[in-house]
Every structure is written in structure tokens, then in C-alpha cells.
Protein backbone atom coordinates (compact mmCIF):
# COMPACT_ATOMS: atom_id res chain seq x y z
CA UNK A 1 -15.55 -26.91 -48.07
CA UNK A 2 -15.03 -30.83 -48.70
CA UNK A 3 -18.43 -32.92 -47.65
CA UNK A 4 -18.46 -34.86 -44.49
CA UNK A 5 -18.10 -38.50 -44.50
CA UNK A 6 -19.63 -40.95 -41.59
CA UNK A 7 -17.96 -43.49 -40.36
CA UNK A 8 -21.39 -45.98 -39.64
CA UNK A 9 -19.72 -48.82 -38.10
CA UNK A 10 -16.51 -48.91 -35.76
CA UNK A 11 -15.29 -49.96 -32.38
CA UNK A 12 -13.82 -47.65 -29.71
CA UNK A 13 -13.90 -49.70 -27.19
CA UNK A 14 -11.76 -52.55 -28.70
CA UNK A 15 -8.26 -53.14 -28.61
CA UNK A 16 -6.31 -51.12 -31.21
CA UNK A 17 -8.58 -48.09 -30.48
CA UNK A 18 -9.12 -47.68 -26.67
CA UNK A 19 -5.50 -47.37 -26.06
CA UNK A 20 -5.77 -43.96 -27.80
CA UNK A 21 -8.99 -42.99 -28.22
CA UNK A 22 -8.99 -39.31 -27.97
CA UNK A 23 -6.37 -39.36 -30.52
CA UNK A 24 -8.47 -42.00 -32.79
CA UNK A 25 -11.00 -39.73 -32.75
CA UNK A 26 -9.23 -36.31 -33.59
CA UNK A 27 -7.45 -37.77 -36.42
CA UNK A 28 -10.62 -39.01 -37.85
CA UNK A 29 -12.29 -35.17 -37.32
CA UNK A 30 -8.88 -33.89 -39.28
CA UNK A 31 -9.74 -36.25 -42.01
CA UNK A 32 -12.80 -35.09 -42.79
CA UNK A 33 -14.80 -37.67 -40.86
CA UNK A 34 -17.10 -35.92 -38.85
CA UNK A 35 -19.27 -38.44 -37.31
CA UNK A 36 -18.44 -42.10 -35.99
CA UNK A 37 -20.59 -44.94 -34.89
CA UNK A 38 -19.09 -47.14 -32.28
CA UNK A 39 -21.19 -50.53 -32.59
CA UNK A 40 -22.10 -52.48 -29.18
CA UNK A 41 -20.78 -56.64 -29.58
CA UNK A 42 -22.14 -57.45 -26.01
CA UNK A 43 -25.45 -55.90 -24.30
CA UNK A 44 -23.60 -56.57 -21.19
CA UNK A 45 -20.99 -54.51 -21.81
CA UNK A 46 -22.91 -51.63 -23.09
CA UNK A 47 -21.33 -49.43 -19.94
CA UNK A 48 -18.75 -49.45 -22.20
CA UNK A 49 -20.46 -48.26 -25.08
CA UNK A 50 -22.72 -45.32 -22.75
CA UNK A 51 -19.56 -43.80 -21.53
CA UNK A 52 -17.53 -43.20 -24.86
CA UNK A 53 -20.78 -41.75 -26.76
CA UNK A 54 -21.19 -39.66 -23.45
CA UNK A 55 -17.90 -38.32 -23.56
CA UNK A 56 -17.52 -37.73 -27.36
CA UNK A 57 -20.16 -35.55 -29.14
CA UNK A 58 -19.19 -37.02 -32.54
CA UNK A 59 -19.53 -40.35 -31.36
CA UNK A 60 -22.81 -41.98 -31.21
CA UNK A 61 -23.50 -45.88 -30.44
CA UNK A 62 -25.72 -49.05 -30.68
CA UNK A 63 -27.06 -52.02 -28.38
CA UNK A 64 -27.38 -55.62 -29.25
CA UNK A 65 -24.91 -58.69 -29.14
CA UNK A 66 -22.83 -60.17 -31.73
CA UNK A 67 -23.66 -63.56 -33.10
CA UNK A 68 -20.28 -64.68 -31.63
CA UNK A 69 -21.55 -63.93 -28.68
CA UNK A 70 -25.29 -64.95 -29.06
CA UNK A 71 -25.29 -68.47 -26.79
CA UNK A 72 -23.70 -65.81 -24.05
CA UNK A 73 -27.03 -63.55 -23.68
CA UNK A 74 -29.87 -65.90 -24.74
CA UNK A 75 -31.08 -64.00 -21.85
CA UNK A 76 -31.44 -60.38 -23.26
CA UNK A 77 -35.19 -59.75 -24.04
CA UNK A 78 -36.28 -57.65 -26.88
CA UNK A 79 -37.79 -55.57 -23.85
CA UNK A 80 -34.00 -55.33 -22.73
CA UNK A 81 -33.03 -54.05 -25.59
CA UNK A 82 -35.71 -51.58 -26.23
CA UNK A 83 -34.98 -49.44 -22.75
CA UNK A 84 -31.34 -49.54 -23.09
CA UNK A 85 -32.02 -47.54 -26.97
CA UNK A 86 -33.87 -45.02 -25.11
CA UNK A 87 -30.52 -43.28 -24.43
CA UNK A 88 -30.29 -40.33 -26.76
CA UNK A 89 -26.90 -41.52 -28.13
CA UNK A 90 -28.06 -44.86 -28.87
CA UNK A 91 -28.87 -44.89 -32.63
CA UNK A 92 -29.25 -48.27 -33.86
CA UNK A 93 -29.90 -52.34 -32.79
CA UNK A 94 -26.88 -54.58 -33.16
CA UNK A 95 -25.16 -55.61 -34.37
CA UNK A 96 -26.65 -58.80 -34.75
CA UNK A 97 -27.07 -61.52 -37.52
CA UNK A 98 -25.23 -64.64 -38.48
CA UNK A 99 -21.98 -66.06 -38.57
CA UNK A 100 -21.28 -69.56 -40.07
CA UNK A 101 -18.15 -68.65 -41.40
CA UNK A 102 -16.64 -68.86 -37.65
CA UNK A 103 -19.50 -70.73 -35.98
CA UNK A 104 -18.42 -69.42 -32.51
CA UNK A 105 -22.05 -69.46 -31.31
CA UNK A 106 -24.29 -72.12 -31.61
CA UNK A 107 -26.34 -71.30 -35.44
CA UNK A 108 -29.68 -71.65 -33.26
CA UNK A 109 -28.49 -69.64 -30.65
CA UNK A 110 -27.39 -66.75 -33.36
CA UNK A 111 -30.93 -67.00 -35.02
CA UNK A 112 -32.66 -66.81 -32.09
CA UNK A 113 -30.83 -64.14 -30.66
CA UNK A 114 -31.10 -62.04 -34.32
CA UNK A 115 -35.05 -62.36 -34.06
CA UNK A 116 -34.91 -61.07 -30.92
CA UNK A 117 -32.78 -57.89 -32.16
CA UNK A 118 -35.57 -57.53 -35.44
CA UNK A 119 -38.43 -56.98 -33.10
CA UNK A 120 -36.45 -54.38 -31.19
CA UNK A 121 -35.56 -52.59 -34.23
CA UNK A 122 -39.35 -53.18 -35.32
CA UNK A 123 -40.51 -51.55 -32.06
CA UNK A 124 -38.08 -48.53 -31.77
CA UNK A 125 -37.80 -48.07 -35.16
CA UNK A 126 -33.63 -47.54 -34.70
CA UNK A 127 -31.82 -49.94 -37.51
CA UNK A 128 -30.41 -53.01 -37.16
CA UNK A 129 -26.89 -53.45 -37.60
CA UNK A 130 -27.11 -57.04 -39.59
CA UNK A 131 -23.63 -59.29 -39.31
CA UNK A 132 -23.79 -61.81 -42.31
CA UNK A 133 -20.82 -64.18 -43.37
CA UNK A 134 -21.26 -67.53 -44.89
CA UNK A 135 -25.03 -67.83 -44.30
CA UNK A 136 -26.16 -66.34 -47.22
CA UNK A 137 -29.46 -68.71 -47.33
CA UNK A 138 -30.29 -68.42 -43.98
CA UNK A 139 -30.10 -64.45 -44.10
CA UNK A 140 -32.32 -64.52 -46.69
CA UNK A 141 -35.33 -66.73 -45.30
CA UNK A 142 -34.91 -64.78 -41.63
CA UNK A 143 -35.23 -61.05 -43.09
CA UNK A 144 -37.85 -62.21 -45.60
CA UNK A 145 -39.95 -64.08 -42.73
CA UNK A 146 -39.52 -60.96 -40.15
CA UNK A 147 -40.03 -58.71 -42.94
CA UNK A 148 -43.89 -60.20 -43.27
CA UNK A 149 -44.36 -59.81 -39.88
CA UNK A 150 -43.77 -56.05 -40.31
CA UNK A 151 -41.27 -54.01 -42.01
CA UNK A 152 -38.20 -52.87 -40.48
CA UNK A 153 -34.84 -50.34 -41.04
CA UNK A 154 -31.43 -51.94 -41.29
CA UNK A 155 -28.03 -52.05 -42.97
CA UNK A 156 -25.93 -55.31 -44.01
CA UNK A 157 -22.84 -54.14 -42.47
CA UNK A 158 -19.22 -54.61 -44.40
CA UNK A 159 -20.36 -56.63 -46.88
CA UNK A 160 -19.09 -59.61 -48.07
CA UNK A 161 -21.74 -61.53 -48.86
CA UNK A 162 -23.24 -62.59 -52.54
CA UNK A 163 -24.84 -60.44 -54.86
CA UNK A 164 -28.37 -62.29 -54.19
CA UNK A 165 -28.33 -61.30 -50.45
CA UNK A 166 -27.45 -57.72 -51.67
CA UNK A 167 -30.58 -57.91 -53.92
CA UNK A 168 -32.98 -59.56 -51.53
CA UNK A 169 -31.95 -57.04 -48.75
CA UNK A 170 -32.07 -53.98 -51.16
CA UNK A 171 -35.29 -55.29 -52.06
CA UNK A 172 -36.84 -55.65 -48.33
CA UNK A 173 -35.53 -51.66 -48.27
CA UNK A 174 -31.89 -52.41 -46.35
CA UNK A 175 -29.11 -50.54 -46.75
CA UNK A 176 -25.43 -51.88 -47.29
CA UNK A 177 -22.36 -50.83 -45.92
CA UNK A 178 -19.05 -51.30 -47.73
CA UNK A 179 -15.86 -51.67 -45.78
CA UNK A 180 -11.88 -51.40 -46.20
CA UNK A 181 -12.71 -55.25 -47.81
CA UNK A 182 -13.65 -53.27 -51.40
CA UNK A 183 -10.09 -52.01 -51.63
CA UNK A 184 -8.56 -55.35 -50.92
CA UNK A 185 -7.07 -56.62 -54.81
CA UNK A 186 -9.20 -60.54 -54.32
CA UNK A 187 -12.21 -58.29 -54.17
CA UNK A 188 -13.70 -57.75 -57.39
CA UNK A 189 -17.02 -59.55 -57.01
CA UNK A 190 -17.81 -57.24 -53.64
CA UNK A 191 -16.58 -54.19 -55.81
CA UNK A 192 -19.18 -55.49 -58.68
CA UNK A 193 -21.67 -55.91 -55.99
CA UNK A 194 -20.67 -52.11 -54.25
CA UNK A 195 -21.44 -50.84 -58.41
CA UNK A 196 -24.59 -51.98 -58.71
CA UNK A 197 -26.57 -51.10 -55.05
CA UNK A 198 -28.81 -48.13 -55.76
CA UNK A 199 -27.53 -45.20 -54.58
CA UNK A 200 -29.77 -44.25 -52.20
CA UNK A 201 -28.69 -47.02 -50.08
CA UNK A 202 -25.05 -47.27 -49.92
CA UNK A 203 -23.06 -46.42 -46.54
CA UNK A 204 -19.02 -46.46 -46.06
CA UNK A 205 -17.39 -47.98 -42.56
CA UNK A 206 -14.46 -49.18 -41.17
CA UNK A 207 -15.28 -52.03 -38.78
CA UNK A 208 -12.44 -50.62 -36.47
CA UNK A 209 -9.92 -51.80 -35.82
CA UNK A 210 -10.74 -54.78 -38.26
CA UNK A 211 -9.98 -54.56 -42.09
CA UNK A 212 -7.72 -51.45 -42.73
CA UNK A 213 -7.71 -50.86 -45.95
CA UNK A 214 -5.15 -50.76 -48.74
CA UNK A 215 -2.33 -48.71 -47.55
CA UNK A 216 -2.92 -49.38 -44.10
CA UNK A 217 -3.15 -53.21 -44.39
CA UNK A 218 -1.53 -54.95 -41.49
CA UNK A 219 -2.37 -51.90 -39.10
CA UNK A 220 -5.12 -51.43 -36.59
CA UNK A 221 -7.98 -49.92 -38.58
CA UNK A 222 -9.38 -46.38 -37.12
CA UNK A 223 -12.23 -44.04 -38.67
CA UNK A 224 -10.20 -41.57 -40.44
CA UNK A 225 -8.98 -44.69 -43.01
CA UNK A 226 -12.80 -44.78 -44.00
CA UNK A 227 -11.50 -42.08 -46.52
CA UNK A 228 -9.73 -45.21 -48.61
CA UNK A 229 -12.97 -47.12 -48.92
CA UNK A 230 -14.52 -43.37 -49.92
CA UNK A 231 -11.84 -43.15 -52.86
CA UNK A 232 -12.66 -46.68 -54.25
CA UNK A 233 -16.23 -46.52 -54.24
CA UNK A 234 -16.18 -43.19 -56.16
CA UNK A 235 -14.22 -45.10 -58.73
CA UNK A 236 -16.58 -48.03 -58.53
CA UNK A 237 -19.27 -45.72 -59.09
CA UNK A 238 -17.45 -43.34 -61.42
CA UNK A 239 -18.12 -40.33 -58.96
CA UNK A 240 -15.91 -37.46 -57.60
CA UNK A 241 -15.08 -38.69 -53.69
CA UNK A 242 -17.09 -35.23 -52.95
CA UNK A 243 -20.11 -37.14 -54.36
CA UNK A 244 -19.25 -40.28 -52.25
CA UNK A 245 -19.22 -38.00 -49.11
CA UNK A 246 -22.57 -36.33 -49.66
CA UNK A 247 -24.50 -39.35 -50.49
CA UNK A 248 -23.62 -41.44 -48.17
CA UNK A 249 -23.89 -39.10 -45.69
CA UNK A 250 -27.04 -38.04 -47.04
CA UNK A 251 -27.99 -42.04 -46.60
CA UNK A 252 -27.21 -42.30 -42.54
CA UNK A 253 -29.29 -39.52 -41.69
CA UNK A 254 -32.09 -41.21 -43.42
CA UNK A 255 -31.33 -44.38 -42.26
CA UNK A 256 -29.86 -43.43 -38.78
CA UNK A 257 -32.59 -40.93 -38.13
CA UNK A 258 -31.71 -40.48 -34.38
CA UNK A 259 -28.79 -39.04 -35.41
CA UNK A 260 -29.48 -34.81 -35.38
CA UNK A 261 -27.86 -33.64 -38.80
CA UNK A 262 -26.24 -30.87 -36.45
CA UNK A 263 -24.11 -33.13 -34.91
CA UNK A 264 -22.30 -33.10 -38.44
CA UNK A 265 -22.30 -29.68 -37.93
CA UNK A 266 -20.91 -29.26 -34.69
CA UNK A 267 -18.10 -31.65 -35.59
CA UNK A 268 -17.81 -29.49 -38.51
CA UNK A 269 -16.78 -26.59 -36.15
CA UNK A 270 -15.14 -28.36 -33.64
């Protein structure tokens, strides 16, 4: 029997993926994807987020606000976010981070908001679900400042950042999570980058419906594509795509520790 893989990081309640969710999610199980993370954008419209992870028992979820979104909910405390991720389902902080590459929030607003999102993760111990693009400096100084202040978990989600945020992060003990953007052919320095991360700390994900990878380019994205990004990392890596499926697997239950290993299971039998 072919190992599980995780899809850490998607959206099922965006367009692309609502429309058909049930189906979204049963062609991911036939693919061999037996556990999906659908990643909150807004706190406010976490309702969103409670009922799919409620009504899926693959599916399990996050809380936190997007740094496009930051200026919009200034007003979520860390508090906030701490009793919303007391929700069984709720596995991780986020995401959360920085964005200069669109600047659609004000870049104070998005660093004060990601503070606010490392002290929840500090508190609850759930990871935090980091969004970096184009602010590779300022990534840098923030997790190495909060990381003094006390260690917590996280994961630089699809990353496309430089190799010298992948080393500082690896070094602070994050994770990184490669996305349908390694099988993309202008992507040789993030495949480089994907090579080189230890092993114990690599993750796949789709960012559904964002990013499908090579064959499904021009489509809406969906979990059970996370198989693609699979196949190129084992060739990065030189492994068999069974070896890609039980170490990265093996890394979200250490890193997503809310997560019961026997939900694998039960999707398993499902």
C-alpha cells in the first residue's frame, strides 16, 4: 500500500474549490492524499473555515489573517486568536507574514499583525503558517527578534523566497513547504533551494486553487495535484515518490501535532 501524502496548505473555501467541494475532496482521497489543510485568510471569516473542517473528517483548518488583509483586523488580539484554536480541528496560526511583493496592506500593518500571530503560536504552541514574498530582510529580522523572545513552531509556506531566508528559518527550527511553483520550468533556484532543506523539515502543498502545477497549469489548483509537486521533489531529492510521501508526512505530524495520526488512518479506510 502506497504512503499517504498531506496536503498542508489549501483553500476550500475559495473560489475554484467551494463550487465542488465534496468532489475536491474525494478526488484528492482517490489520489492518495489523505489529509488536507484548509488555511484561514480572514479571522472574521473563520465560520467559514469551522464548518468545512466540521463537515469533513480529512479536513482540518487554521486561524489568523493574511497580510493582504492585515490593515482589515488590526483589531484581532493574540487573545482572539488563542480561543478561536481551541477548536479541536484548528491545527495551526495563520497564515500570516509579509507581502511586499503586492503591498495590499499597509507593511506596518502586516508586521504588526504577524507579531500578533507569533505570540499566539508561542502561547498555543499550534504553528504558524508564515506568508513571505519579496521581504526577504524583513522576514529575517522579525522571526529572529520573536525567536529571542521565545521559541516557536512554524512553516514558510510555498516557498519562493531566497536561499538565505530558507537557511535562517531552518536554522530558528521552521519548516518549509514547497508548492506546484517547484515544477514550474523558471524555477530552478527554488528547486536548488527544495534540494538542500534537511529532510526532516520539508512539507508538500498546493495553495488551492493557486499555482497548479505542471500539467494542470492554467486550471484551478485542488489537493489531489499535490501528487505533481510529490514527483518533482523526489527527483530533486533523488528519492522514490514513496519516500516523498512518508517523510513528509512523517514531518506534519511532528510539526502539526494537533493533528491525531489516525485521522490518516481513517481517511485511509474511508
Amino acid at each position: 500500500m502506497k504512503p499517504l501524502l498531506v496536503d498542508s496548505h489549501c483553500h476550500l473555501d475559495y473560489e475554484g474549490l467551494s463550487e465542488d467541494r465534496p468532489g475536491v475532496i474525494e478526488r484528492a482521497r482517490a489520489a492518495g492524499v489523505g489529509l488536507m489543510v484548509t488555511i484561514s485568510t480572514r479571522v472574521r471569516q473563520f465560520d467559514r473555515i469551522r464548518a468545512i473542517i466540521e463537515a469533513h473528517d480529512n479536513v482540518f483548518g487554521s486561524v489568523g489573517t493574511h497580510p493582504h488583509n492585515a490593515h482589515e483586523e488590526l483589531d484581532i488580539t493574540t487573545e482572539e486568536l488563542i480561543r478561536l484554536a481551541q477548536h479541536p480541528k484548528v491545527v495551526a496560526i495563520g497564515e500570516a507574514g509579509l507581502d511586499y511583493h503586492y503591498d495590499n496592506s499597509p507593511r506596518d500593518a502586516q508586521a504588526q499583525g504577524f507579531r500578533a500571530h507569533i505570540a499566539a503560536a508561542r502561547e498555543t504552541g499550534l504553528p504558524l503558517v508564515i506568508h513571505a514574498r519579496s521581504a526577504d530582510e524583513d522576514m529575517i529580522r522579525i522571526l529572529e527578534e520573536e525567536s529571542a523572545r521565545g521559541s516557536f513552531p512554524a512553516v514558510l509556506h510555498c516557498f519562493s523566497s531566497g536561499a538565505e531566508l530558507a537557511r535562517r528559518g531552518v536554522a530558528l527550527g521552521l519548516y518549509v513547504s514547497f508548492s506546484g511553483i517547484i515544477t514550474f520550468k523558471n524555477s530552478a533556484e527554488i528547486r536548488a533551494i527544495a534540494a538542500e532543506v534537511p529532510e526532516d523539515r520539508l512539507l508538500v502543498e498546493t495553495d488551492a486553487p493557486f499555482l497548479a502545477p505542471v500539467p494542470y497549469r492554467g486550471r484551478s489548483n485542488e489537493p489531489s495535484y499535490v501528487i505533481e509537486t510529490a514527483k518533482v521533489l523526489a527527483g530533486v531529492r533523488g528519492w522514490s515518490e514513496e519516500e516523498v510521501a512518508e517523510r513528509t508526512t512523517d514531518n506534519f505530524f511532528r510539526l502539526f501535532s494537533k493533528v491525531p495520526r489516525t485521522a490518516l488512518a481513517t481517511s485511509e479506510a474511508a
